[in-house]
N, C-alpha and C. Protein backbone atom coordinates (compact mmCIF):
# COMPACT_ATOMS: atom_id res chain seq x y z
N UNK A 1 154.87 -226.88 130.76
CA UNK A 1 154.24 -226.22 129.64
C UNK A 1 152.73 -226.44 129.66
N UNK A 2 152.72 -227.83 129.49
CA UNK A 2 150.54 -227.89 129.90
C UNK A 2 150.30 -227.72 130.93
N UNK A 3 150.54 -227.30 131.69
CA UNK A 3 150.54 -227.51 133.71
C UNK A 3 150.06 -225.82 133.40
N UNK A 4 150.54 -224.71 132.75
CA UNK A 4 150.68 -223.61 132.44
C UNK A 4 149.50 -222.50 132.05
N UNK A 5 148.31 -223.82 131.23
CA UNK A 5 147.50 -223.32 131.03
C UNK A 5 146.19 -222.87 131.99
N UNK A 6 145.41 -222.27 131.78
CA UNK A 6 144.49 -221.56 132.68
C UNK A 6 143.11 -221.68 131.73
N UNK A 7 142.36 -222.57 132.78
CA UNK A 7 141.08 -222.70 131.60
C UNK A 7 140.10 -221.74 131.93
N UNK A 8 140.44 -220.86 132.93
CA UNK A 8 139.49 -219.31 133.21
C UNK A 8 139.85 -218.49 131.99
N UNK A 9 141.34 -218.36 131.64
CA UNK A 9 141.24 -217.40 130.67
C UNK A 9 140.90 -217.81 129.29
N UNK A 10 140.33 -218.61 128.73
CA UNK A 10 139.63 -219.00 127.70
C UNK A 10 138.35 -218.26 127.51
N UNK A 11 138.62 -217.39 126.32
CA UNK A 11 137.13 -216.42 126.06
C UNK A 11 136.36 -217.11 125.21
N UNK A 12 135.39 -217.81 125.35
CA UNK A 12 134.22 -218.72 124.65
C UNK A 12 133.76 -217.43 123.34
N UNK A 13 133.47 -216.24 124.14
CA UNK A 13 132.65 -215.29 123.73
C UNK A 13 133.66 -215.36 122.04
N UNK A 14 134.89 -214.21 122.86
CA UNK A 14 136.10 -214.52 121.55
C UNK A 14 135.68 -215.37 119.91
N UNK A 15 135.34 -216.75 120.90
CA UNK A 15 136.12 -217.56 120.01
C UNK A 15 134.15 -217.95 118.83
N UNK A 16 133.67 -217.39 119.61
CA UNK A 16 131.87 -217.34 119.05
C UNK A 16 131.90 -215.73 117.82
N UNK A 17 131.98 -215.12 118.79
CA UNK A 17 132.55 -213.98 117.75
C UNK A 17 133.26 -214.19 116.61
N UNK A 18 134.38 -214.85 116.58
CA UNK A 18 135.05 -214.92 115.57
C UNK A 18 134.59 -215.86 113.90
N UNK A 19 133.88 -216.58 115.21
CA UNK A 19 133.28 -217.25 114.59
C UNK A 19 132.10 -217.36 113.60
N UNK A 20 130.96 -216.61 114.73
CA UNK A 20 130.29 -215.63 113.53
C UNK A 20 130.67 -214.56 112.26
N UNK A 21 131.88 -213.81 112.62
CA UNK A 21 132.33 -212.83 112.11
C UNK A 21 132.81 -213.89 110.53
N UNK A 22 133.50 -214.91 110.82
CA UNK A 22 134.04 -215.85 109.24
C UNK A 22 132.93 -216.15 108.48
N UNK A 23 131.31 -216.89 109.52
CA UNK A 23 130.02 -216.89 108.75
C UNK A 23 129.66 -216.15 107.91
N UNK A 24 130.00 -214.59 108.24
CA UNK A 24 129.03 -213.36 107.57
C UNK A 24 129.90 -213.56 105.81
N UNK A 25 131.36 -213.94 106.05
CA UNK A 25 131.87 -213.16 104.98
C UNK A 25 131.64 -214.16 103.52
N UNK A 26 131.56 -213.03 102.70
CA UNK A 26 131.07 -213.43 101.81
C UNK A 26 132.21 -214.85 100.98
N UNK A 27 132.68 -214.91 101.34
CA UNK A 27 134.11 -215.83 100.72
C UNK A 27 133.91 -217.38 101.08
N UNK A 28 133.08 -217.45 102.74
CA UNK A 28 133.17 -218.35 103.37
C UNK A 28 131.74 -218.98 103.37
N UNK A 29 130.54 -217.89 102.85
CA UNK A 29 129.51 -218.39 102.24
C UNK A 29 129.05 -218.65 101.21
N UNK A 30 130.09 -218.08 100.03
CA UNK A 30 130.50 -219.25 98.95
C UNK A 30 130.98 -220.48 99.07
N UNK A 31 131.73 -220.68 99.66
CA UNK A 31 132.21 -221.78 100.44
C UNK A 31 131.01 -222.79 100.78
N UNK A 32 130.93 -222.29 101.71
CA UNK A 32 129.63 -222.87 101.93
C UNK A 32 128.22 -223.95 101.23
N UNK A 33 127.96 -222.95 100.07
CA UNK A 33 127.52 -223.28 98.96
C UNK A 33 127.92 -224.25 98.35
N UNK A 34 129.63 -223.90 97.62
CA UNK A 34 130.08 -225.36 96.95
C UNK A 34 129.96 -226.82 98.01
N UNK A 35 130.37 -226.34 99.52
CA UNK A 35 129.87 -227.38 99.83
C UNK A 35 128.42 -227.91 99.67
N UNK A 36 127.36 -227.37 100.41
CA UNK A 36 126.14 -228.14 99.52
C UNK A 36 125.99 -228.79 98.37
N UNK A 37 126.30 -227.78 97.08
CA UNK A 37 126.38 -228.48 96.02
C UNK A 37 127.06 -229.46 95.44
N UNK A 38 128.21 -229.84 96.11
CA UNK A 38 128.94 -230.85 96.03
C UNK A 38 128.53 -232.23 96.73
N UNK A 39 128.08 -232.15 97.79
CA UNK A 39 127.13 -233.10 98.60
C UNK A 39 125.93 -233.56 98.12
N UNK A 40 126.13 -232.38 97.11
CA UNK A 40 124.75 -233.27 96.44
C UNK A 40 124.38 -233.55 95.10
N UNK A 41 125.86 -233.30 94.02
CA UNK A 41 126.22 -234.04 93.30
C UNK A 41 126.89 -235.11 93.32
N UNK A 42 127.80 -235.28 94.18
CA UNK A 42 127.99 -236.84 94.73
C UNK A 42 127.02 -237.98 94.91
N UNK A 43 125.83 -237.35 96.16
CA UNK A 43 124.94 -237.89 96.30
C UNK A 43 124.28 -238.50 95.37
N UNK A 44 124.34 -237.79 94.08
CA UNK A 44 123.30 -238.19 92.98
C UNK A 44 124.55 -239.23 92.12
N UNK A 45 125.71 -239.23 92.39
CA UNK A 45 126.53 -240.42 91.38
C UNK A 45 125.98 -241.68 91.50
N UNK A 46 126.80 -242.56 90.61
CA UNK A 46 126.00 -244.04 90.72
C UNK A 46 127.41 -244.55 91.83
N UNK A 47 127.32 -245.48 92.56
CA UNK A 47 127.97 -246.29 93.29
C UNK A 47 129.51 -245.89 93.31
N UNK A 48 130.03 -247.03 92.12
CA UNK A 48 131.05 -246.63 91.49
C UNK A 48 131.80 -245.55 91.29
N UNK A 49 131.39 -244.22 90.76
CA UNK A 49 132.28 -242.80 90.77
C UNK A 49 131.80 -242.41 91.81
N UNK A 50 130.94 -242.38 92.76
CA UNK A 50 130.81 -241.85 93.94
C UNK A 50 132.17 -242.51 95.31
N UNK A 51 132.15 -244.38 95.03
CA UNK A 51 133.28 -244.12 95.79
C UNK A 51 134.92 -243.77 95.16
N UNK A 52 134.82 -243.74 93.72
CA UNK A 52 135.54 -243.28 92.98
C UNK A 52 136.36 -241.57 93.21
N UNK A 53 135.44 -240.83 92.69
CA UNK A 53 135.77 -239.18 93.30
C UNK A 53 134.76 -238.78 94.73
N UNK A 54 134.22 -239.53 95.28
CA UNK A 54 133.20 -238.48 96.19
C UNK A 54 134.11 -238.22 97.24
N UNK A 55 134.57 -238.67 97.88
CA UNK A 55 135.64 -238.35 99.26
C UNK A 55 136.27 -236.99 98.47
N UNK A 56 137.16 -237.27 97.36
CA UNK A 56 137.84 -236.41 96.83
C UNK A 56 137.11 -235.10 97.07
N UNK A 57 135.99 -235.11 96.29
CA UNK A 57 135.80 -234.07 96.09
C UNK A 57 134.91 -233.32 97.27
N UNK A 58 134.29 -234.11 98.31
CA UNK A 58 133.76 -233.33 98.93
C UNK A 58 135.07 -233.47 100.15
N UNK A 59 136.16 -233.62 100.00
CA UNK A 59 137.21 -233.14 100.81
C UNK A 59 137.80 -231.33 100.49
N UNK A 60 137.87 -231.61 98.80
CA UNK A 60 138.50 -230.44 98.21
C UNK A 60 137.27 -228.90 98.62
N UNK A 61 136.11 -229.74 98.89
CA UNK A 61 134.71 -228.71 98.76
C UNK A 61 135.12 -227.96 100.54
N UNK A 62 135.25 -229.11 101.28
CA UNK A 62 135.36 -228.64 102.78
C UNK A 62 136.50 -228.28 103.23
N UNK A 63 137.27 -228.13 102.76
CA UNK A 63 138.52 -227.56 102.54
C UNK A 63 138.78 -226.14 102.48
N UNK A 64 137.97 -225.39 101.85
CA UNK A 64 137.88 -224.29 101.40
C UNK A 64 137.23 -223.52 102.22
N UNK A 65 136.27 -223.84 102.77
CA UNK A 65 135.93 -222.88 103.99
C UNK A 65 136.96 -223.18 105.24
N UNK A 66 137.51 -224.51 105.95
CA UNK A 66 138.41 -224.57 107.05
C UNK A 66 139.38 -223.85 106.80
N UNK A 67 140.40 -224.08 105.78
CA UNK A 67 141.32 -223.11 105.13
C UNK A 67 141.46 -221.26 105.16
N UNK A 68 139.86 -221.20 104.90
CA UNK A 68 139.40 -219.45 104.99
C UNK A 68 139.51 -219.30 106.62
N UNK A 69 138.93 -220.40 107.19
CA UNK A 69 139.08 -219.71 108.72
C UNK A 69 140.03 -220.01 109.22
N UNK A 70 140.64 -220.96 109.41
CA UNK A 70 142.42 -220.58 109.82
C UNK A 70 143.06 -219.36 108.94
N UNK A 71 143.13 -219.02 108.07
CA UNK A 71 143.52 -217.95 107.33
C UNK A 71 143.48 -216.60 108.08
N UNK A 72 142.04 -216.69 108.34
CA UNK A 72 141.59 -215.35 108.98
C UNK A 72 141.83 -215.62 110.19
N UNK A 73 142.65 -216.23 111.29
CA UNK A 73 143.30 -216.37 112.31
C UNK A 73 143.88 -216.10 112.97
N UNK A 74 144.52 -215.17 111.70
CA UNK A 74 146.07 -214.72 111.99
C UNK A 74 146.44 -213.84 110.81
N UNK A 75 147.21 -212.95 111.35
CA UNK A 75 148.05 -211.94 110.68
C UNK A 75 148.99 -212.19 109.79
N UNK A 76 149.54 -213.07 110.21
CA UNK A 76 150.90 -213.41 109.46
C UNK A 76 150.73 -213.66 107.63
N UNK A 77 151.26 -212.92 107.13
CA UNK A 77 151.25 -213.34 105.44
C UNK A 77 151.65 -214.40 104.84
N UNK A 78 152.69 -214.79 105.50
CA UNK A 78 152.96 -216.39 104.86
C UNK A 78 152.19 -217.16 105.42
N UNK A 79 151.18 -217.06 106.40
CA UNK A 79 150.37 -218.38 107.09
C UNK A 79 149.17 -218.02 106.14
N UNK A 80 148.66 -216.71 106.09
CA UNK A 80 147.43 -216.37 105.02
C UNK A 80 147.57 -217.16 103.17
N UNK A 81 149.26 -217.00 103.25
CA UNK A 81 149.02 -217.16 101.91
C UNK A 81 149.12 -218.94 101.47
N UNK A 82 149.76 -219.47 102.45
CA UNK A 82 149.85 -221.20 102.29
C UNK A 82 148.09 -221.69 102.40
N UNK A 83 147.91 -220.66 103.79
CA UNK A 83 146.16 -221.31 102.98
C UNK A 83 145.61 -220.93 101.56
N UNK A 84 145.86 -219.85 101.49
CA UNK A 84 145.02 -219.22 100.28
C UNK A 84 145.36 -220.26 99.30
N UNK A 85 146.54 -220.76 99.01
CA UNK A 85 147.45 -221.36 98.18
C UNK A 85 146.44 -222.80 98.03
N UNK A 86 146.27 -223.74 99.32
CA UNK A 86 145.52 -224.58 99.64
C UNK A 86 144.02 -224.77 99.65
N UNK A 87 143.78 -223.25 99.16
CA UNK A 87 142.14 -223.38 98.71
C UNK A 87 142.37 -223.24 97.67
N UNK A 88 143.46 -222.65 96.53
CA UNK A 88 143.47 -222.79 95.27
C UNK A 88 143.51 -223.62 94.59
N UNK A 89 143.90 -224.25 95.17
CA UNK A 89 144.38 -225.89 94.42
C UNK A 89 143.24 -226.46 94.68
N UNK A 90 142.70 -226.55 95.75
CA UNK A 90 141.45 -227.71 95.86
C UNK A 90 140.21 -226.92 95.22
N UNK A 91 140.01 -226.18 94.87
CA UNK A 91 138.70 -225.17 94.19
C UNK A 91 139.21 -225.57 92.75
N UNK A 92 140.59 -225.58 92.49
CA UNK A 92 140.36 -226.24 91.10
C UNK A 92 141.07 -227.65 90.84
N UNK A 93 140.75 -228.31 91.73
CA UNK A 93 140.92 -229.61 91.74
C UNK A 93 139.29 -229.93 91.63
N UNK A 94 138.60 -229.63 92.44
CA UNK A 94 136.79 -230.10 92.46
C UNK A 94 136.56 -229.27 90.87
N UNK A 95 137.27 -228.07 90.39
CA UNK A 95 136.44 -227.73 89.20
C UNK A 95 136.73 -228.82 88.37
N UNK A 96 138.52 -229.35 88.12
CA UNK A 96 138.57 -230.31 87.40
C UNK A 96 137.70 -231.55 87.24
N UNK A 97 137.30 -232.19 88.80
CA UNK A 97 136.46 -233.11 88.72
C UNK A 97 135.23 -233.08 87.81
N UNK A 98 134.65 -231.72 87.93
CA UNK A 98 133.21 -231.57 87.14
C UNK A 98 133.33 -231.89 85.65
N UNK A 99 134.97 -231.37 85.34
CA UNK A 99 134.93 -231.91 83.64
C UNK A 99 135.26 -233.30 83.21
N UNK A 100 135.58 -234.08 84.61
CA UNK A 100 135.86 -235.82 84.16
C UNK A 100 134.82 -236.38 84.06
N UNK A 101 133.68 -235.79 85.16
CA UNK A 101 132.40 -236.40 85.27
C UNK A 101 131.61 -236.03 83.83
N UNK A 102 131.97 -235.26 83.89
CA UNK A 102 131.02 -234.67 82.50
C UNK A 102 131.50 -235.50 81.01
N UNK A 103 133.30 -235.74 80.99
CA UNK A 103 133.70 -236.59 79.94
C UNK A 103 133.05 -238.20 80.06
N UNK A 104 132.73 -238.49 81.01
CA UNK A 104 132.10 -239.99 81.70
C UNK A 104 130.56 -240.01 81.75
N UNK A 105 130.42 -238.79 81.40
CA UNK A 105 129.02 -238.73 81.35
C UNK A 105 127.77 -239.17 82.45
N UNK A 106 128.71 -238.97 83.76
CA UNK A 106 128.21 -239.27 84.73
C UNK A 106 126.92 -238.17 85.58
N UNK A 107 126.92 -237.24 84.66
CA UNK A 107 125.90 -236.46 85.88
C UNK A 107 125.28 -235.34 84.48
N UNK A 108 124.50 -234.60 84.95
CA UNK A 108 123.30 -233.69 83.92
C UNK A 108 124.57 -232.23 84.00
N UNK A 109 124.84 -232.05 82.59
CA UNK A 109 125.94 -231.15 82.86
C UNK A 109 125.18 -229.53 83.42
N UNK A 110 123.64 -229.13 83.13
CA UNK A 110 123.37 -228.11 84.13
C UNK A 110 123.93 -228.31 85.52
N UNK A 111 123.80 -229.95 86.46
CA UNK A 111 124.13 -229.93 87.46
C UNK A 111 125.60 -229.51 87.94
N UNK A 112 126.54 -229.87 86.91
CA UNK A 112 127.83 -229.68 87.22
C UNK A 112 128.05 -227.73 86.44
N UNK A 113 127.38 -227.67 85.93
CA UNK A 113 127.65 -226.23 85.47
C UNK A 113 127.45 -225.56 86.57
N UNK A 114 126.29 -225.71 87.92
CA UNK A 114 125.74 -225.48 88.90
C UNK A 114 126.79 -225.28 89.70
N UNK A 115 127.95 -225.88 89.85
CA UNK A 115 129.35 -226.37 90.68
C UNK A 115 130.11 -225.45 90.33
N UNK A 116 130.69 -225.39 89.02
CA UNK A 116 131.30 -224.79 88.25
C UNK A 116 131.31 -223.03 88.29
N UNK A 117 130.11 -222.44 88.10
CA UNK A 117 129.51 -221.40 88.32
C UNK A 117 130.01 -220.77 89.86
N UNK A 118 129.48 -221.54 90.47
CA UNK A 118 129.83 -221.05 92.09
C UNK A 118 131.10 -221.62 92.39
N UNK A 119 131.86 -221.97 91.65
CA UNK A 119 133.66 -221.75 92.16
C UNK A 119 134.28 -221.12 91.19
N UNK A 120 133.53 -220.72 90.25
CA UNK A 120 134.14 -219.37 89.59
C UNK A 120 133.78 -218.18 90.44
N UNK A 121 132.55 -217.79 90.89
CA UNK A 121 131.85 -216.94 91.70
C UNK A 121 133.01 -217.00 93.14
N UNK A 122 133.30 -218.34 93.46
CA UNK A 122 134.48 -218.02 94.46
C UNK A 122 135.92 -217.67 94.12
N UNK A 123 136.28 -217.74 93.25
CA UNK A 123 137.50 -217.48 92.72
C UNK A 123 137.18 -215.68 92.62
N UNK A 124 136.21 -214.97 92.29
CA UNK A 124 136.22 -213.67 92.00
C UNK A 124 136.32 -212.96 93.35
N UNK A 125 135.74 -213.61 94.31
CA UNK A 125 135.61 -213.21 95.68
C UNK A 125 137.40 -213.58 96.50
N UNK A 126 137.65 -214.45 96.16
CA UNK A 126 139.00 -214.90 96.53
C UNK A 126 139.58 -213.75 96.31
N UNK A 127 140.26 -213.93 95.18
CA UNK A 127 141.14 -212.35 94.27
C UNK A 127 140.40 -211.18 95.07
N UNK A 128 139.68 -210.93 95.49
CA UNK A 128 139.69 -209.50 96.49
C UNK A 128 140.00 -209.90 98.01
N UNK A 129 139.94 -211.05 98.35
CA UNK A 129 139.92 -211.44 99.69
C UNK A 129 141.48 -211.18 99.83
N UNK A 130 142.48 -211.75 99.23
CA UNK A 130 143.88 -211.71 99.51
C UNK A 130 144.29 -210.73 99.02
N UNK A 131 143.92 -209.62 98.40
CA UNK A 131 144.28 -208.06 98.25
C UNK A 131 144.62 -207.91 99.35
N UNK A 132 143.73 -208.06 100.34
CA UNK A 132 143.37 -207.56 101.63
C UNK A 132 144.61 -207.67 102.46
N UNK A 133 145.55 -209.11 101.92
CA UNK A 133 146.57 -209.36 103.34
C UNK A 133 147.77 -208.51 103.00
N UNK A 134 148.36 -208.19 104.46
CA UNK A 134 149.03 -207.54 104.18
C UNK A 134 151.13 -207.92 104.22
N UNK A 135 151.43 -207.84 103.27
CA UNK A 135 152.80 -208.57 103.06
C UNK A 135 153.90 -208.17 104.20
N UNK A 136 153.46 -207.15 104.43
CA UNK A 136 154.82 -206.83 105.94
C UNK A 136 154.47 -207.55 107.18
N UNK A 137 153.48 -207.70 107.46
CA UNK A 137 152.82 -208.63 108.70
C UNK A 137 153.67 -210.56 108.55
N UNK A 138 154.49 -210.80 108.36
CA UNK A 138 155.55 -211.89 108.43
C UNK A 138 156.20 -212.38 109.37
N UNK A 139 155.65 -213.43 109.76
CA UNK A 139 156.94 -214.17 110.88
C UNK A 139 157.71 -215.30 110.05
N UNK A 140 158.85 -214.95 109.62
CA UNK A 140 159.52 -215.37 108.79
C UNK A 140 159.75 -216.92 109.55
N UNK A 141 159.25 -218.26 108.69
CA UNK A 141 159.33 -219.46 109.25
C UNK A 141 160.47 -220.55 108.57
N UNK A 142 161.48 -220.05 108.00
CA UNK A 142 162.89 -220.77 107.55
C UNK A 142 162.95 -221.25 106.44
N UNK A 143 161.02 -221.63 106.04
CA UNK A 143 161.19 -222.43 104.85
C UNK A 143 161.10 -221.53 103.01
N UNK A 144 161.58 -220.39 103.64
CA UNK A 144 161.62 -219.79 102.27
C UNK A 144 160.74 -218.98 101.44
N UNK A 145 159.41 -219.43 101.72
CA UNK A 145 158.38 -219.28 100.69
C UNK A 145 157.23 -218.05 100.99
N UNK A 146 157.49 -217.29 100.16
CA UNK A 146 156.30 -215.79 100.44
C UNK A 146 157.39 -214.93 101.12
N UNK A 147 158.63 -215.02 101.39
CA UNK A 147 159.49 -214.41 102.12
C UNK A 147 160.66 -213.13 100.93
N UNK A 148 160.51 -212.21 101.42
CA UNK A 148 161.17 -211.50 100.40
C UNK A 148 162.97 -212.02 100.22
């Protein structure tokens, strides 16, 4: 099986293309964004809630763009939608964070409104992004889920 592979047929170009092509879209440069801004509301915590939520949340932040590009990988609707599923949860897992910090009074709530704002702004872009997939495109994988 590894003996099998052929490292001539590996298209660099392909895989640059594709790559650029996830950059342009607008979903993944929201993305993008919350990451910054999350990197750098962490940055600004004191000690304590930084090693408290910061992993957390700048996991849930980078999450959301890797997620978009495996997503866009592939055809398949149940593989599109377990990610989609997996950026939902972590986009409002980091929104939740902004309102603990804010009950703790840990950060300038413009800054976290700043957060907040642009993962609502991704959530609007989301909801058109998965319009897009299409439900007959299925390789049905045993475990049930997204499967008619």
């Amino acid at each position: 099986m590894w003996n099998d592979f052929d490292e001539n047929s590996w298209d660099d170009e392909d895989t640059d293309d594709f790559r650029e092509e996830n950059h342009k879209h607008p979903l993944f440069r929201k993305g993008m964004e919350i990451i910054k801004l999350t990197h750098a509301l962490v940055g600004s915590l004191d000690e304590a809630r930084r090693t408290l939520y910061g992993r957390l949340m700048v996991e849930s932040a980078a999450i959301l763009c890797s997620k978009f590009s495996e997503a866009e990988s592939t055809s398949d609707f149940i593989l599109k939608m377990e990610n989609a599923v997996t950026m939902k949860v972590n986009a409002r897992e980091l929104n939740t964070m902004t309102y603990q910090l804010a009950l703790e009074g840990a950060h300038a709530e413009e800054h976290l409104k700043l957060l907040r704002d642009a993962i609502r702004d991704f959530k609007t872009l989301f909801v058109e992004w998965i319009r897009g997939f299409d439900p007959n495109e299925k390789m049905k994988d045993g475990w049930g889920i997204f499967e008619d």
